[in-house]
Protein backbone atom coordinates (compact mmCIF):
# COMPACT_ATOMS: atom_id res chain seq x y z
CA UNK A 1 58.53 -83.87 120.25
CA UNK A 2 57.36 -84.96 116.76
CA UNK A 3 60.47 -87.16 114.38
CA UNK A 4 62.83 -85.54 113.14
CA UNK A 5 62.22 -86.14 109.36
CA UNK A 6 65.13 -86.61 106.86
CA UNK A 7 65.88 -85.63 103.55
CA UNK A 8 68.46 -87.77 101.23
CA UNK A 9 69.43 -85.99 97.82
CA UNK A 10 70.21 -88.17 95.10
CA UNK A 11 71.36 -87.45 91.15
CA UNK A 12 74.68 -87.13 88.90
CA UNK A 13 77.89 -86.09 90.11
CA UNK A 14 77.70 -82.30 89.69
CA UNK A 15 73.86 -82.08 90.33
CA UNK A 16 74.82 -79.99 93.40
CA UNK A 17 73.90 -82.66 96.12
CA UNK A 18 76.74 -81.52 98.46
CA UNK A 19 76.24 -77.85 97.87
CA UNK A 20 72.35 -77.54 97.91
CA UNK A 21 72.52 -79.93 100.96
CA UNK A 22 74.65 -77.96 103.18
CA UNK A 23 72.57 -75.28 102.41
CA UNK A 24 69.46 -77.09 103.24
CA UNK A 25 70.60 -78.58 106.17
CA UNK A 26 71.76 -74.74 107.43
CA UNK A 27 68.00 -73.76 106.80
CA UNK A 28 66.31 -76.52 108.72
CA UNK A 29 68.99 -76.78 111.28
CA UNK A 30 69.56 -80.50 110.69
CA UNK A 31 72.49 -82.02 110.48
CA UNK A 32 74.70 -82.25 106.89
CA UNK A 33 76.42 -85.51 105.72
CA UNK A 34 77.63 -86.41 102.45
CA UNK A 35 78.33 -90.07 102.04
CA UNK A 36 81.62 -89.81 99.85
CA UNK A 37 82.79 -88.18 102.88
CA UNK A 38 81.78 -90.53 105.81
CA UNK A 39 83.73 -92.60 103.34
CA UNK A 40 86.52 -91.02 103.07
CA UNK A 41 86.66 -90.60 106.69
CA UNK A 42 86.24 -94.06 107.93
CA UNK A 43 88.93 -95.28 105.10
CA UNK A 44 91.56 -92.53 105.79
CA UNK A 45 91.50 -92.80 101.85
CA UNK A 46 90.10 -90.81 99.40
CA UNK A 47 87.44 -92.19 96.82
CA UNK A 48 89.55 -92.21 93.96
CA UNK A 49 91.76 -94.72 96.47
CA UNK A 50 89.52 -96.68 97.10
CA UNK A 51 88.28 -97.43 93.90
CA UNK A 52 92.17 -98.09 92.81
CA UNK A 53 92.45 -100.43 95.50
CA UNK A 54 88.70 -102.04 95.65
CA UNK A 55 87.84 -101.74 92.54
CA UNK A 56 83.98 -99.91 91.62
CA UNK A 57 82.10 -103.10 93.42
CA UNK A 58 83.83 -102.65 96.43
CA UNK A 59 83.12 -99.33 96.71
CA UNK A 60 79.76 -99.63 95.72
CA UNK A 61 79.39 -102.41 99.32
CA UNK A 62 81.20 -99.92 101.30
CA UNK A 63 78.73 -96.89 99.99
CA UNK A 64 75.72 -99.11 100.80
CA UNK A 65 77.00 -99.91 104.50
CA UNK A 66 77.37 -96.47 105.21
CA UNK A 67 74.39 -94.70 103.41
CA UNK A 68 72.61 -97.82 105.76
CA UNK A 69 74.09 -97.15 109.02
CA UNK A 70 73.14 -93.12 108.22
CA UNK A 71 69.71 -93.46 107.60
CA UNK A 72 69.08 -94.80 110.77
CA UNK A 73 69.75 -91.24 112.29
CA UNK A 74 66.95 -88.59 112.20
CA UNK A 75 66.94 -85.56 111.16
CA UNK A 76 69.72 -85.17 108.79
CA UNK A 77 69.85 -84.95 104.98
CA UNK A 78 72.11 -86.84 103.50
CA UNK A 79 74.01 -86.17 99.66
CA UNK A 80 74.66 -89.67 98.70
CA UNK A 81 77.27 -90.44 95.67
CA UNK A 82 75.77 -90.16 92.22
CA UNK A 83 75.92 -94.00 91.80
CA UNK A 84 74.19 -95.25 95.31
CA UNK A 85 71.16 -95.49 93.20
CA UNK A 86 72.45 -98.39 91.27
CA UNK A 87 71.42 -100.75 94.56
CA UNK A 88 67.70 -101.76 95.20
CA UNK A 89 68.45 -101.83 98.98
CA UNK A 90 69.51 -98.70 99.22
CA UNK A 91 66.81 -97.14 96.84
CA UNK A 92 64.20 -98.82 99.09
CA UNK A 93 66.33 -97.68 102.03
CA UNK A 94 66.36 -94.19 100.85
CA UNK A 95 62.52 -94.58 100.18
CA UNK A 96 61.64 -96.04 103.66
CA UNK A 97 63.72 -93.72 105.41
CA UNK A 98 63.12 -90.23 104.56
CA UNK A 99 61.85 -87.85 101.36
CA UNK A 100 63.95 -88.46 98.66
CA UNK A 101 65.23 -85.64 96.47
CA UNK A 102 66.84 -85.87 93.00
CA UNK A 103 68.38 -83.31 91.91
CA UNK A 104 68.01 -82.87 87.94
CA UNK A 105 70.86 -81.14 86.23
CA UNK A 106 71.69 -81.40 82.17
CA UNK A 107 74.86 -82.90 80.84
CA UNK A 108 76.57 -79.69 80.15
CA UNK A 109 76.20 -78.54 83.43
CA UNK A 110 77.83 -81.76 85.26
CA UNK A 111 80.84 -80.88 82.13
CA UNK A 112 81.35 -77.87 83.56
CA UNK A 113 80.97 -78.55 86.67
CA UNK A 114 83.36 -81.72 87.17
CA UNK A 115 85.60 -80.71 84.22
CA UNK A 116 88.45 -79.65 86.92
CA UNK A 117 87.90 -81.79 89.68
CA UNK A 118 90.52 -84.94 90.08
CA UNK A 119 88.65 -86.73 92.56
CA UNK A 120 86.21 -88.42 90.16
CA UNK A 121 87.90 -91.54 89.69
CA UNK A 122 84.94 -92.58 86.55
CA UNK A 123 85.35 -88.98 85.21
CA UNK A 124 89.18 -90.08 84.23
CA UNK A 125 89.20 -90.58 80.98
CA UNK A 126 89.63 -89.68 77.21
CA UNK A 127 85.96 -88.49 77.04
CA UNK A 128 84.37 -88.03 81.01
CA UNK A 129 80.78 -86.27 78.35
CA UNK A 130 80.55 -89.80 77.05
CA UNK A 131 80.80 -91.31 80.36
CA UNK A 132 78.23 -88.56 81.83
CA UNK A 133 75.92 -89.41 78.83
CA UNK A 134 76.18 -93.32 79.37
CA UNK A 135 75.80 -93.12 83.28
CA UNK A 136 72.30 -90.85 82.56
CA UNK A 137 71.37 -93.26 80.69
CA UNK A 138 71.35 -95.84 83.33
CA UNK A 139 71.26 -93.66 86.20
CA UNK A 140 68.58 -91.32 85.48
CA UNK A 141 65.71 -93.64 85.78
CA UNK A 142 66.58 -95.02 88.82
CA UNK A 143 66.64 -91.47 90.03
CA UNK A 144 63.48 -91.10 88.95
CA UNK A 145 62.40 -93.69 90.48
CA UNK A 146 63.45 -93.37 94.10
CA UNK A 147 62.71 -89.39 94.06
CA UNK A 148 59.50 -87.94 95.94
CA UNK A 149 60.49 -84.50 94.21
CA UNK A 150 62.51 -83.87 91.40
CA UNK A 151 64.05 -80.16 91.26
CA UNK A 152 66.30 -78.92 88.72
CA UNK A 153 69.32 -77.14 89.50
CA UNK A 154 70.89 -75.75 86.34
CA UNK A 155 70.01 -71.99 86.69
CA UNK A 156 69.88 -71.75 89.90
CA UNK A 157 71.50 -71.07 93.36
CA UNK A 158 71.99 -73.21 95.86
CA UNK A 159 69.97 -71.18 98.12
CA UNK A 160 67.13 -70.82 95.64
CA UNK A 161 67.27 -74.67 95.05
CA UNK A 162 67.04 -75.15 99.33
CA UNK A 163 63.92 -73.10 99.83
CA UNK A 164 62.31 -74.76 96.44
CA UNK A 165 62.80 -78.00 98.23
CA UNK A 166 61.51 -76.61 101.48
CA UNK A 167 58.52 -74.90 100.21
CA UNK A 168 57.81 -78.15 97.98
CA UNK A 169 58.66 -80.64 100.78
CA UNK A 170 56.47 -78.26 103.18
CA UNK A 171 58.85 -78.30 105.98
């Protein structure tokens, strides 16, 4: 039987990369995982903990441990936290491993999409736009980068966004 190939999903918090990858996952009958939550799991601690307690650099090494030891699987596609891409080993892990995917979305939409959700520990603050504008602005290139496809997701379904990526992806 041929590999099993994988598909990671990178971009900002609020792109969708949990959402759109269940949905792709469902479609292709691979498996889903989301790295925040392997995370989460193997801490017993939420992110927003562990950040507290670790500090953003100590997350950051536990994020790239994990988003290493799950690329070595096949067949799964993987939503990995909006900031993985900040590490050249995992970028080039990402790369080596499977088609990467960013997922595009405008600032407003990651606004209104995180506005209510307490479990962004960079998003607490006075002004979580500014912080959305200043992580683009680092963030987005490296996106670019690392992506074999870039799809926006602004308008769009999840569903929609999944068979874009498989028709693109030609799986």
């Amino acid at each position: 039987m041929a590999e099993k190939r994988n598909i990671f999903l990178v971009g900002p918090m609020g792109a969708g990369k949990s959402t759109i990858g269940r949905q792709l996952a469902q479609e292709l009958h691979l498996e889903f995982v989301d790295s925040d939550s392997e995370i989460e799991r193997r801490t017993g601690a939420d992110i927003a903990w562990v950040f507290d307690v670790e500090g953003e650099e100590g997350f950051r090494r536990r994020e790239e441990k994990v988003i290493f030891e799950l690329t070595e699987q096949q067949g799964i596609v993987l939503a990995t936290g909006g900031g993985s891409v900040i590490s050249k080993e995992v970028r080039n892990r990402l790369s080596a491993r499977g088609f990467v995917v960013y997922l595009e979305t405008t600032i407003d939409k990651q606004v209104a999409r995180t506005q209510k959700d307490k479990k962004r520990p960079l998003l607490q603050t006075k002004d979580p736009r500014q912080v959305l504008i200043d992580l683009a602005q680092v963030r987005n290139p490296l996106y670019e980068e690392v992506a074999d496809l870039v799809v926006k997701t602004d308008e769009q379904s999840a569903k929609v966004v999944a068979k874009e990526i498989i028709d693109r992806l030609g799986f």
